[in-house]
Protein backbone atom coordinates (compact mmCIF):
# COMPACT_ATOMS: atom_id res chain seq x y z
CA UNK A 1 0.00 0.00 0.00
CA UNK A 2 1.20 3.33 -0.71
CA UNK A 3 3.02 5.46 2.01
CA UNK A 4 1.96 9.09 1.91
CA UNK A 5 4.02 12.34 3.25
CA UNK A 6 2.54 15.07 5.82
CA UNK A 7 3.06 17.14 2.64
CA UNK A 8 0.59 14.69 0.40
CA UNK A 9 -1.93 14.11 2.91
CA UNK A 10 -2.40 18.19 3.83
CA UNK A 11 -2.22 19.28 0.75
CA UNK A 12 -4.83 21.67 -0.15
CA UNK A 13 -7.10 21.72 -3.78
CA UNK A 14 -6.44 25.09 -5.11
CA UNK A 15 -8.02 24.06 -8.61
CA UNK A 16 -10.50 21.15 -9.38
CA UNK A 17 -8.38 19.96 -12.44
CA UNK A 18 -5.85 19.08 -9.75
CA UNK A 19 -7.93 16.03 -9.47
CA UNK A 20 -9.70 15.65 -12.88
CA UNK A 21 -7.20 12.73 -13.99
CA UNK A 22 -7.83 10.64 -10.51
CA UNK A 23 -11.78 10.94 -11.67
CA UNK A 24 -10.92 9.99 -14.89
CA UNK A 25 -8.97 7.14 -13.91
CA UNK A 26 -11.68 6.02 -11.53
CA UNK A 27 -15.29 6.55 -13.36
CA UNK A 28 -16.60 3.57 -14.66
CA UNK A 29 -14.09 1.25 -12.86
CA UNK A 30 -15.68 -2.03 -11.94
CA UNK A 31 -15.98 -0.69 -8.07
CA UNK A 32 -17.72 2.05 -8.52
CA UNK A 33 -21.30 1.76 -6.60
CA UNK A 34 -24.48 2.94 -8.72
CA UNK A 35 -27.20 3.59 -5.72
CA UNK A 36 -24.96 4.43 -3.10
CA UNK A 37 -23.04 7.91 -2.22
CA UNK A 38 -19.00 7.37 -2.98
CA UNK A 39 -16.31 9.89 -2.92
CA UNK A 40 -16.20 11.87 -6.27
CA UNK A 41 -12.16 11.06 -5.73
CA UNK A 42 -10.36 10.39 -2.82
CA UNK A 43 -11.65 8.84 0.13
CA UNK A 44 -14.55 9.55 2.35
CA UNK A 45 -15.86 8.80 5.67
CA UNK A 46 -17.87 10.05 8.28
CA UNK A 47 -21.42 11.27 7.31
CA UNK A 48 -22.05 14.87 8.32
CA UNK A 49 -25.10 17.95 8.32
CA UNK A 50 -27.54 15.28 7.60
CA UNK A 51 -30.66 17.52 7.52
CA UNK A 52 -33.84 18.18 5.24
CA UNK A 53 -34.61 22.08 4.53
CA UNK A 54 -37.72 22.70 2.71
CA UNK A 55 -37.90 19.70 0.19
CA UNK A 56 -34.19 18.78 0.00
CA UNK A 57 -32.24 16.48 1.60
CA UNK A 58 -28.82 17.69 2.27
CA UNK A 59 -25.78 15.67 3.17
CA UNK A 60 -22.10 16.36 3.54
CA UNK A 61 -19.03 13.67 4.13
CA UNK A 62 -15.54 14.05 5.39
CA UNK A 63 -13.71 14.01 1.96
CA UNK A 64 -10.23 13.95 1.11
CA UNK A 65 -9.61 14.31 -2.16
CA UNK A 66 -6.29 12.92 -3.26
CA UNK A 67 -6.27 8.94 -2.40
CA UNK A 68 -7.25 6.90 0.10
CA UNK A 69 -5.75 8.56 3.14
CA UNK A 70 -6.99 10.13 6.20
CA UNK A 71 -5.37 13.92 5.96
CA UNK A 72 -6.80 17.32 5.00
CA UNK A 73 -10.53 16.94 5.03
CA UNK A 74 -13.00 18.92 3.13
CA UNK A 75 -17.03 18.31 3.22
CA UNK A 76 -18.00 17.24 0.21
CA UNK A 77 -22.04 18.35 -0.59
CA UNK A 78 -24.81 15.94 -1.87
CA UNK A 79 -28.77 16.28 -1.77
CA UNK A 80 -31.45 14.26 -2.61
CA UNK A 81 -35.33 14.91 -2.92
CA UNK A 82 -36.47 11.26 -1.61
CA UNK A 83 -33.47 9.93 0.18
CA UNK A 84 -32.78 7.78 -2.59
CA UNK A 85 -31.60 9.67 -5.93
CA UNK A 86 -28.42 11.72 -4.92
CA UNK A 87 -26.81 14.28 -7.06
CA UNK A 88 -23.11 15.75 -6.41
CA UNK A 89 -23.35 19.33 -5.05
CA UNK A 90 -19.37 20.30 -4.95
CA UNK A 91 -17.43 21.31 -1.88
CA UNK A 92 -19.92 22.00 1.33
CA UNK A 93 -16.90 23.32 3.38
CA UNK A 94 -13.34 23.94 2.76
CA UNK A 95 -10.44 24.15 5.31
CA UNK A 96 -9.47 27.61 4.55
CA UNK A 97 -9.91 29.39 8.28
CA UNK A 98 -6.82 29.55 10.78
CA UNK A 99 -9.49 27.56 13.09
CA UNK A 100 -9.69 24.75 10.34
CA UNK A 101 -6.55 24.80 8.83
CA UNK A 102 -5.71 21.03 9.15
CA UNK A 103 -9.14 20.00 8.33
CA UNK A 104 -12.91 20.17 8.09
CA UNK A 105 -13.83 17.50 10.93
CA UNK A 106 -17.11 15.92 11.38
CA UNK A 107 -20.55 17.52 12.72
CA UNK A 108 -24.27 18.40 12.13
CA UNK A 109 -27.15 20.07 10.76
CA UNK A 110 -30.23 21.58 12.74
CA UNK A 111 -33.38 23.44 10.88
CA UNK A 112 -35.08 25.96 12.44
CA UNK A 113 -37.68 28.38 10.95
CA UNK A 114 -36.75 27.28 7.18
CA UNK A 115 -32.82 27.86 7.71
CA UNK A 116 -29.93 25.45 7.90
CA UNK A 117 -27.26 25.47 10.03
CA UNK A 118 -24.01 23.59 10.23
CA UNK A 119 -21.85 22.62 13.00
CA UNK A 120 -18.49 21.14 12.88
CA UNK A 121 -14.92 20.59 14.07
CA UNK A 122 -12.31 22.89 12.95
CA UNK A 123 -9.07 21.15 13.20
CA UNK A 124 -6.10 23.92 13.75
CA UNK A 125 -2.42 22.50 13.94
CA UNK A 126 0.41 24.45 15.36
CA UNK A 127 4.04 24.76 13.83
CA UNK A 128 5.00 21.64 16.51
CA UNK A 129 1.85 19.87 15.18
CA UNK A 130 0.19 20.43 17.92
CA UNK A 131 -4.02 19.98 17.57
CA UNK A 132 -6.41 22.40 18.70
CA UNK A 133 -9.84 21.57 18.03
CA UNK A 134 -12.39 24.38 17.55
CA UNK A 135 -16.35 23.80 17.30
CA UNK A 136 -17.70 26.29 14.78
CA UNK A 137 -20.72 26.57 12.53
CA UNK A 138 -22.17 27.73 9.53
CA UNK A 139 -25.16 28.89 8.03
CA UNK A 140 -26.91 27.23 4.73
CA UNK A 141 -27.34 30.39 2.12
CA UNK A 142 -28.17 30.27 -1.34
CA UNK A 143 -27.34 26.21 -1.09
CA UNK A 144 -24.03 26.93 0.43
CA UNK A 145 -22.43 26.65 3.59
CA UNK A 146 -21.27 30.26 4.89
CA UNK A 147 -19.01 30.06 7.92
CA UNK A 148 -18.97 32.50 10.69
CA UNK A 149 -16.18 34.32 11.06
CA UNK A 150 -15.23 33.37 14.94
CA UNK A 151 -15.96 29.57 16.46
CA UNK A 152 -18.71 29.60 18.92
CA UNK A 153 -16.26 27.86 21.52
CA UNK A 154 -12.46 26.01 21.81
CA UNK A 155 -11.39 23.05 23.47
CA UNK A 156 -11.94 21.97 27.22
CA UNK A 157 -9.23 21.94 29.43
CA UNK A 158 -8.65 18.67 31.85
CA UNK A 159 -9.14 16.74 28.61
CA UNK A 160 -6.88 15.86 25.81
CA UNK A 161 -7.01 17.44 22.28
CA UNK A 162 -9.74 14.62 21.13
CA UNK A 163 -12.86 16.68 21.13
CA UNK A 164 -15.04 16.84 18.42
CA UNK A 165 -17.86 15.76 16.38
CA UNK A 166 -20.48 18.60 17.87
CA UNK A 167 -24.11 17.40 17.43
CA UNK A 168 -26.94 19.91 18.27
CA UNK A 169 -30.31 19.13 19.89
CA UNK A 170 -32.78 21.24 20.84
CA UNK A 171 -34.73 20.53 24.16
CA UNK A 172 -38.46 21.60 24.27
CA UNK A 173 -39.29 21.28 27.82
CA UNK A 174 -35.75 23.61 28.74
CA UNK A 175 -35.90 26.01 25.66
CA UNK A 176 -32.40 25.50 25.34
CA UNK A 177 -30.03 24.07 22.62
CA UNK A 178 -27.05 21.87 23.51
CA UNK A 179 -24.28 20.84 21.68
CA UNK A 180 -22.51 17.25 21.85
CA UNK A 181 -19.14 16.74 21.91
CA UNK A 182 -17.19 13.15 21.63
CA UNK A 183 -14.29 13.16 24.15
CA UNK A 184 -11.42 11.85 25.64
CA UNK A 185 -10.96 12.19 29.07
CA UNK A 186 -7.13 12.72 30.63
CA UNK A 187 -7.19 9.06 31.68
CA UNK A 188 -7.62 7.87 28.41
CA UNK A 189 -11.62 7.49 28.24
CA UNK A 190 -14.21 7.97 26.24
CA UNK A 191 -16.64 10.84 27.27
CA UNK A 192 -19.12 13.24 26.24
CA UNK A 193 -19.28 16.64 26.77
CA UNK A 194 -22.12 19.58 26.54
CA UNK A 195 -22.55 22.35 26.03
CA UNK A 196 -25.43 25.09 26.27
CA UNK A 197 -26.88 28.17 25.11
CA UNK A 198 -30.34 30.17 24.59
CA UNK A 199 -29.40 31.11 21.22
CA UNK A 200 -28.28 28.81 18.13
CA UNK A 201 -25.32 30.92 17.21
CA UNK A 202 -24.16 32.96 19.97
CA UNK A 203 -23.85 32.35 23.87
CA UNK A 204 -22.18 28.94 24.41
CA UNK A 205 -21.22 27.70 27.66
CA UNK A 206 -20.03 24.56 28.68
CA UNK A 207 -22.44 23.12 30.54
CA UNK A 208 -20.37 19.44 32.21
CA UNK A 209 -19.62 15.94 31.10
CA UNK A 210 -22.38 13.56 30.41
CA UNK A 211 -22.84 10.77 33.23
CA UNK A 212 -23.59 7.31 31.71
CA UNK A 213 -24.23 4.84 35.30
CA UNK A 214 -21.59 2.31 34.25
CA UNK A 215 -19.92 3.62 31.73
CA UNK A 216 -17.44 5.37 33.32
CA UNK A 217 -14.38 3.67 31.50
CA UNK A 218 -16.05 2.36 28.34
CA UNK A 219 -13.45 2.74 25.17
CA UNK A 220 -10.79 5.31 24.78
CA UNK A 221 -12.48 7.89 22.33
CA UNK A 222 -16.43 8.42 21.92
CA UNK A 223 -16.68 9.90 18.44
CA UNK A 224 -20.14 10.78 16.75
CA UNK A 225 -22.34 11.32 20.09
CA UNK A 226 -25.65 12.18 19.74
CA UNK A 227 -29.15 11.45 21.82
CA UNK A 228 -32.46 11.07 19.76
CA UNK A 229 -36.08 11.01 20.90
CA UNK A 230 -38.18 7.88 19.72
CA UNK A 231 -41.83 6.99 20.77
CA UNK A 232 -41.10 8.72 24.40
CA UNK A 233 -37.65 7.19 25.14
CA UNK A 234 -34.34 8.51 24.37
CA UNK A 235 -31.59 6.96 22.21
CA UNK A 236 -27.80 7.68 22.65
CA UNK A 237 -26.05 6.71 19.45
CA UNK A 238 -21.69 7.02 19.55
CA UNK A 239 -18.77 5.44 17.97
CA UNK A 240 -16.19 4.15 21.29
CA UNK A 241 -13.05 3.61 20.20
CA UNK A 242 -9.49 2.44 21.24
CA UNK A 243 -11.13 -0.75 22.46
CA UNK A 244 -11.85 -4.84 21.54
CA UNK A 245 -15.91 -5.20 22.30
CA UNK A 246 -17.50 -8.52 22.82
CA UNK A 247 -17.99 -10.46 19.31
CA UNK A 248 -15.70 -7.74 17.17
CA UNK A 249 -12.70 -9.91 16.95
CA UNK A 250 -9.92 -7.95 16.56
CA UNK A 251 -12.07 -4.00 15.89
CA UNK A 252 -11.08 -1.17 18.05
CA UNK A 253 -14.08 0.67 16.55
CA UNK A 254 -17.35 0.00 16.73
CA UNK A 255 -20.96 1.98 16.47
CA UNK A 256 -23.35 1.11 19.37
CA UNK A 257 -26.35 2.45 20.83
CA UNK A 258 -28.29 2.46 24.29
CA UNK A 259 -32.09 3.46 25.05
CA UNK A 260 -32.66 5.34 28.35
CA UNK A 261 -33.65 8.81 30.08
CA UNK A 262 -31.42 11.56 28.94
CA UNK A 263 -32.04 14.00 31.98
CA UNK A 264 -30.60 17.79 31.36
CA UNK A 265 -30.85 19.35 34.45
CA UNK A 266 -28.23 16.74 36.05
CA UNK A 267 -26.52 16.01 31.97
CA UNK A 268 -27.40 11.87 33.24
CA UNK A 269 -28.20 9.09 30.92
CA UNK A 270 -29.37 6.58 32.68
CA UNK A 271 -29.83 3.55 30.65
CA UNK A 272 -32.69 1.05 30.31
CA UNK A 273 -30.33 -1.41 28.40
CA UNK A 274 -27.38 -3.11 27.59
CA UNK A 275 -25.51 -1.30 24.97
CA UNK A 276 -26.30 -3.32 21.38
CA UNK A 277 -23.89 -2.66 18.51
CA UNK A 278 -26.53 -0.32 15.41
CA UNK A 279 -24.83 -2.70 13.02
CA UNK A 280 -22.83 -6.23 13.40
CA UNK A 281 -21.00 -5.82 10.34
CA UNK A 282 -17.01 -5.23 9.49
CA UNK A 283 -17.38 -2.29 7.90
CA UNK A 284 -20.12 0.61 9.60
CA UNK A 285 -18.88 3.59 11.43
CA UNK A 286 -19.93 6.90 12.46
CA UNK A 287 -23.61 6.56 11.96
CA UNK A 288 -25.59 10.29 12.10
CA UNK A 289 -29.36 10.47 12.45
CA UNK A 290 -31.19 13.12 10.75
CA UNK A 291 -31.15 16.90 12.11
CA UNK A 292 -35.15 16.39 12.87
CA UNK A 293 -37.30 12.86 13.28
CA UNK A 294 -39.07 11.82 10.07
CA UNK A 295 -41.83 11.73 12.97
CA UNK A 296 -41.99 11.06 16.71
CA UNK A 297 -41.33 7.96 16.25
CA UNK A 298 -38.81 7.16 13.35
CA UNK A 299 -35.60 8.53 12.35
CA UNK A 300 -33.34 8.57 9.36
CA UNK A 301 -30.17 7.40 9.83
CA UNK A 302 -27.11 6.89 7.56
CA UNK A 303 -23.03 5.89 8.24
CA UNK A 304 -20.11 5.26 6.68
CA UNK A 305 -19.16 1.37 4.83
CA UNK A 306 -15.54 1.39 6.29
CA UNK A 307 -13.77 1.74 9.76
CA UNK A 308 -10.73 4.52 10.63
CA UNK A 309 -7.98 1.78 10.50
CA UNK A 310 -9.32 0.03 7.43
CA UNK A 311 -8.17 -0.22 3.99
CA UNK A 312 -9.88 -1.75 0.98
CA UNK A 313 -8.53 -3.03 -2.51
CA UNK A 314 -10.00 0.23 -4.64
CA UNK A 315 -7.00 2.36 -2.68
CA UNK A 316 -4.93 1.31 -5.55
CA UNK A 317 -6.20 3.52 -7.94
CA UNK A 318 -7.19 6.19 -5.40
CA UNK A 319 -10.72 6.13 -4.00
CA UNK A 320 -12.41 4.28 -1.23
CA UNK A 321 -15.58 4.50 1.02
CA UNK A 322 -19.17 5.37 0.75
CA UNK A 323 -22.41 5.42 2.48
CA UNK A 324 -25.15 3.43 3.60
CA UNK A 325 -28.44 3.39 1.91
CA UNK A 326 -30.42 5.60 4.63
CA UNK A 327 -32.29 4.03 7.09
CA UNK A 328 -34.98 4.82 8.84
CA UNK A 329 -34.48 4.02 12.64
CA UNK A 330 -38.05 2.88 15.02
CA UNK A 331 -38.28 1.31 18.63
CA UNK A 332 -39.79 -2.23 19.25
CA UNK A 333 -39.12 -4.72 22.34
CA UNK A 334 -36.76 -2.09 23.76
CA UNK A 335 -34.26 -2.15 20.52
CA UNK A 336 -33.89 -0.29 17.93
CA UNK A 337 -35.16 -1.21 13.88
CA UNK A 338 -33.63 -0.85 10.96
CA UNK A 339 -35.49 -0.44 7.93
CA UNK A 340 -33.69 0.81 4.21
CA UNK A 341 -36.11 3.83 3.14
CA UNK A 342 -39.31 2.57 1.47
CA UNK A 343 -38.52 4.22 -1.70
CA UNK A 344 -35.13 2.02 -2.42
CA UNK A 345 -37.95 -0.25 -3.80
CA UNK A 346 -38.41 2.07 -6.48
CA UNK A 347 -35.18 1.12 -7.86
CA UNK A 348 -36.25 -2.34 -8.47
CA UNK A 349 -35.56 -3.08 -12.56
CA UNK A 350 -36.49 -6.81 -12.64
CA UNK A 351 -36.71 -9.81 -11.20
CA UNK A 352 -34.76 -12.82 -12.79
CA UNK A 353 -34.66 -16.38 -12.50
CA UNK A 354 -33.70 -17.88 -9.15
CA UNK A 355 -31.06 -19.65 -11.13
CA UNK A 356 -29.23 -16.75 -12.28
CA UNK A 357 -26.07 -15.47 -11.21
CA UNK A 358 -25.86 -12.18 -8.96
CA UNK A 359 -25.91 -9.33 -11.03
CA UNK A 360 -23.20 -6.24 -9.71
CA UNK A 361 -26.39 -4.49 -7.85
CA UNK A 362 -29.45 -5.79 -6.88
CA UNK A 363 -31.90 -6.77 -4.17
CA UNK A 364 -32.36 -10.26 -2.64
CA UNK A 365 -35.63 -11.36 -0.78
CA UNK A 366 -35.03 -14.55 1.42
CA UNK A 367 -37.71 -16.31 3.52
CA UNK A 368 -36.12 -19.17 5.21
CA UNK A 369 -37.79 -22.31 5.60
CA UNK A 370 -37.15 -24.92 8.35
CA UNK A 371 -33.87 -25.36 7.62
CA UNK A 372 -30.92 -23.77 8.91
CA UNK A 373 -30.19 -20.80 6.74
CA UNK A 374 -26.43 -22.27 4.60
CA UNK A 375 -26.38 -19.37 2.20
CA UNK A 376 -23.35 -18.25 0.19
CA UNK A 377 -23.42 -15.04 -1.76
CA UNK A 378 -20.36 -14.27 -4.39
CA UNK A 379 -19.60 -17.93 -5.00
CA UNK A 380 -17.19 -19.49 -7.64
CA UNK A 381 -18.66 -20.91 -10.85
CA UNK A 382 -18.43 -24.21 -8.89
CA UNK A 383 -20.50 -22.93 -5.92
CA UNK A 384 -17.34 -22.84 -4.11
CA UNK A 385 -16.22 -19.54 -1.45
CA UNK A 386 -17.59 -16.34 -1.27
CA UNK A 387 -19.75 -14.29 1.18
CA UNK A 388 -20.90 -17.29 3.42
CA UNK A 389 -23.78 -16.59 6.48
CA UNK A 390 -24.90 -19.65 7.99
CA UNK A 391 -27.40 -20.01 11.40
CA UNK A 392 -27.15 -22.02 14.10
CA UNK A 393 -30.80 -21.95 15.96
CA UNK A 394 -29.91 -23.68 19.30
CA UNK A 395 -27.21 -21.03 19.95
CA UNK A 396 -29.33 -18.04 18.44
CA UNK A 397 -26.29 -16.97 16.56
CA UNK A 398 -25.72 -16.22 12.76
CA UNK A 399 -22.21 -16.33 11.55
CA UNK A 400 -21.00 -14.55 8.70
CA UNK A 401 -17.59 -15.37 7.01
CA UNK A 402 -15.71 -13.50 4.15
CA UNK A 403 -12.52 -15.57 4.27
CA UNK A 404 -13.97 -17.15 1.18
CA UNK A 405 -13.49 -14.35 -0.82
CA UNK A 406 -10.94 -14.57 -3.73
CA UNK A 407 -10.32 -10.44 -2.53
CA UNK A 408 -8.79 -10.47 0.96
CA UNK A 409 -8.56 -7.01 3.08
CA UNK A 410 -8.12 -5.90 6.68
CA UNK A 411 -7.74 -10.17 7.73
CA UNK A 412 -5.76 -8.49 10.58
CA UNK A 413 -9.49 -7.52 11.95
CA UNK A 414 -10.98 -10.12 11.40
CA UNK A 415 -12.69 -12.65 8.83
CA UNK A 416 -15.38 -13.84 11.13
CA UNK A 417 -18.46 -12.03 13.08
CA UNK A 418 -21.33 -13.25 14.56
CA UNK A 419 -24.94 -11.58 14.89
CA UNK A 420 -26.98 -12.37 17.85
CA UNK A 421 -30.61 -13.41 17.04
CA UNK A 422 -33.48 -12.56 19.70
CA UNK A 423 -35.22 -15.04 17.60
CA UNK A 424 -35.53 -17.70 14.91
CA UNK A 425 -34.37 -16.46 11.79
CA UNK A 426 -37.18 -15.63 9.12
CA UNK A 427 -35.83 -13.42 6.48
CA UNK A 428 -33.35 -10.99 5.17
CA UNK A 429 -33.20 -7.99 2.79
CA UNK A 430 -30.10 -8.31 1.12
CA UNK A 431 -29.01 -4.86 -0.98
CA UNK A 432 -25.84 -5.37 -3.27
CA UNK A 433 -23.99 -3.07 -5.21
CA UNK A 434 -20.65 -3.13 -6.59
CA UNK A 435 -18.73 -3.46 -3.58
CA UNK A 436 -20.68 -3.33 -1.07
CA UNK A 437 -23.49 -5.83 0.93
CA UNK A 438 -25.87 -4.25 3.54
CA UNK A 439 -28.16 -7.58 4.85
CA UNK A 440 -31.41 -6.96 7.15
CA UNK A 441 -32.58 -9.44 9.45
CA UNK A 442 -35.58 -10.68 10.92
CA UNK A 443 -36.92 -7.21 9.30
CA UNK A 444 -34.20 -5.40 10.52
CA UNK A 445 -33.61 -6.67 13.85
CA UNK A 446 -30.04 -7.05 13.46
CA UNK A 447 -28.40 -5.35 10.15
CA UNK A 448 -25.12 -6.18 9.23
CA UNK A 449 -22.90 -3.97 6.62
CA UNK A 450 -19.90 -5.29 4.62
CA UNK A 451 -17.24 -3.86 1.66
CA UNK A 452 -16.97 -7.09 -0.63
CA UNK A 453 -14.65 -6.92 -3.73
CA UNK A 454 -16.01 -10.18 -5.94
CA UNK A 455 -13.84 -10.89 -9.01
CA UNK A 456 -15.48 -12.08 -12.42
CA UNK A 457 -15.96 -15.18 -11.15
CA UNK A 458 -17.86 -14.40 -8.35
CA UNK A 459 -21.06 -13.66 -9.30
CA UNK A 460 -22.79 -17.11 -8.31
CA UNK A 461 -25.06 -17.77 -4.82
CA UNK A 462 -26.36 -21.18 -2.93
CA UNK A 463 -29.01 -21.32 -0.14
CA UNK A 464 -30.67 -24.11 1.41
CA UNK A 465 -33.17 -25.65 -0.91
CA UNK A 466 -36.20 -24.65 1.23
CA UNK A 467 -35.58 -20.71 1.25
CA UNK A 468 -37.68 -19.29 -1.29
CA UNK A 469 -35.75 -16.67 -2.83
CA UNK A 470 -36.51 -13.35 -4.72
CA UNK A 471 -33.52 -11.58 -6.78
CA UNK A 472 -34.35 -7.82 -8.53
CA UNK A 473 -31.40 -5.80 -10.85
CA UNK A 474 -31.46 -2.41 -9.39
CA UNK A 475 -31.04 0.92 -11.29
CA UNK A 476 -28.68 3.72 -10.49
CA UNK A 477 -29.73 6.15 -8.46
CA UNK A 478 -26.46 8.26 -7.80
CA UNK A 479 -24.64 10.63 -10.41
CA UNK A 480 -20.87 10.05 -10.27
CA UNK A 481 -20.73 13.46 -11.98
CA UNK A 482 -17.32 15.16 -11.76
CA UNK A 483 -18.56 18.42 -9.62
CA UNK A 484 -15.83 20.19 -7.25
């Protein structure tokens, strides 16, 4: 893999064509997703200013332009009218402040009285390369970010110079807004902290760290904080990082959530679960619900296919990453659901014979008979490798295994994960595009998200004989149009 310099990874765009022959090199490469948001160039990661103004959907990601490399990030701008078709906006935000110097870092969106306004992480280096991070906004104007001149606060002191990832909510019975901030506390833990203020733009003080009972010492770094409200309960959703979890082999990052009471006169979440991981899969990171509910009681909800310390075949010829298909996020049985947006169906082209092989994108229905699910996705002619997720119904447990794939990546993570099932498996919802596999179970129970890189020859699937199986091509629904 290549090694990049400081120099390389900071450098800044002055001029689109800087780039134009990495597009060229890339569009059209066998890769390159058709229904799900990918870098134009470059790589990208976390989602960010997920928000809908008027009819629009608006939706920036942490983009770095020149190759697959974590370094000087930009936002990158899409929007969609239905959560589905996405177009390529240009640059949302570029690091061109003293306060953002070394990068654009992750935040939100929040919609109030038909504006927009962003909030993110200005990342400022120092001659000695040392980090201060600044949490500073923006306001949506004529379809473009506008920064404010000044950030609305810096860094806390008593922790280190992790803070970041601010994600406004406004609280109703308090008439207040607050801001959270992933942490890391001096010891080396992951925190949260808040922030308040009367006003949206103005007035910030810090307000304390957010108590968790029992969490005191949970990971090293909490990036991506954020508390929804769903059908009366309260949902914290964060990335901990810096830390194995139970049944993530070798990951140090992970996406989990727990449903509680979010109280904001003490800043206490006390929670009414166990934390459960939002998605079991190797690759799904830094998930961001929607700036406002779809309705009080769903949410959308969309993340990055890839992990911080992962790397994936397509970094050879400069691009990686992408997003989920959106999701729209509902409470049952004290857990969250997981359901792809109703209109993905839309993209449904046709459905072919059961005996066919697996065209580059489409949608597989599976209801599962008595028999175990055995079901292979991305097998050889022969029938032989791939994708394999198998079920084993006395232990509750599905197990899904890439190590059959002709394409291996990250094997230092891991090869091997298993999802938990509360109950006998029924079904799955199985969305495929050209790299990438998002599964739903049990109606989206338990999701599980994946990067897969199958060759020519494997385009072939086996399931158990009594699964009765539905298989749809899908139709593009993203431009890959070369807009800086």
């Amino acid at each position: 893999m290549r090694e990049w310099t400081r120099e390389e990874r900071y450098r800044v765009l002055q001029d689109p064509e800087e780039i134009r022959e990495i597009y060229d090199k890339i569009a059209g490469t066998k890769y390159r997703q058709i229904f799900h948001v990918q870098p134009v160039t470059g790589l990208s990661s976390d989602p960010n200013g997920f928000a809908k103004l008027g009819d629009t959907w608006h939706l920036f990601y942490q983009w770095c332009p020149w190759g697959a490399v974590h370094g000087l990030k930009y936002w990158y701008h899409v929007s969609s009218r239905d959560l589905v078709h996405w177009k390529n906006e240009g640059i949302g935000l570029k690091p061109d402040t003293f306060y953002d110097s070394h990068g654009v870092h992750s935040g939100s969106a929040f919609v109030k009285d038909g504006e927009m306004y962003i909030f993110y992480t200005g990342n400022h280096r120092d001659e000695e390369w040392i980090r201060t991070p600044y949490t500073c906004a923006a306001e949506m104007k004529d379809g473009k970010p506008v920064k404010l001149t000044e950030p609305l606060f810096g860094p806390m002191s008593g922790y280190t110079e992790h803070q970041r990832d601010p994600k406004l909510v406004w609280n109703e019975e308090k008439q207040k807004y607050y801001i959270f901030i992933g942490a890391q506390t001096a010891e080396k833990h992951g925190a949260v902290l808040v922030y308040v203020s009367d006003e949206l733009l103005t007035g910030w003080t810090f307000a304390g760290e957010l108590k968790i009972p029992g969490y005191e010492d949970f990971g090293g770094m909490w990036e991506c904080p954020s508390v929804i409200r769903l059908s009366g309960k309260d949902v914290l959703i964060f990335s901990p990082q810096y830390t194995k979890l139970p049944g993530r082999a070798e990951s140090t990052n992970h996406t989990v959530y727990i449903i509680g009471t979010m109280d904001y006169d003490t800043l206490t979440f006390t929670p009414e679960t166990g934390y459960r991981y939002l998605d079991y899969g190797f690759d799904f990171y830094a998930a961001q619900a929607a700036g406002s509910n779809l309705d009080e009681d769903h949410a959308a909800v969309i993340a990055w296919i890839g992990l911080p310390d992962n790397h994936y075949p397509t970094a050879e010829i400069d691009w990686e990453g992408s997003m989920t298909i959106p999701r729209v996020l509902s409470l049952k049985d004290g857990r969250l659901i997981q359901e792809p947006v109703r209109k993905i169906a839309e993209l449904r082209e046709e459905e072919i014979p059961g005996d066919s092989s697996l065209p580059d994108a489409c949608e597989i229905l599976i209801r599962f008979g008595e028999e175990a699910c055995d079901l292979s996705l991305f097998a050889d002619l022969e029938g032989n490798g791939g994708l394999r997720i198998t079920a084993d119904p006395e232990k509750k447990v599905l197990t899904v295994d890439k190590s059959g794939m002709e394409l291996s990546f990250n094997k230092e993570i891991g090869e091997v994960l298993e999802v938990p099932l509360d109950r006998e498996l029924e079904d799955m919802r199985i969305f495929i595009d050209h790299c990438s596999a998002e599964i739903f179970i049990n109606g989206g129970e338990q999701t599980f998200t994946a990067h897969v890189y199958p060759t020519d020859v494997e385009h072939n699937y086996r399931v158990n004989a009594d699964a009765q199986v539905k298989i749809y091509t899908m139709k593009p629904a993203v431009t890959d149009d070369f807009v800086i």
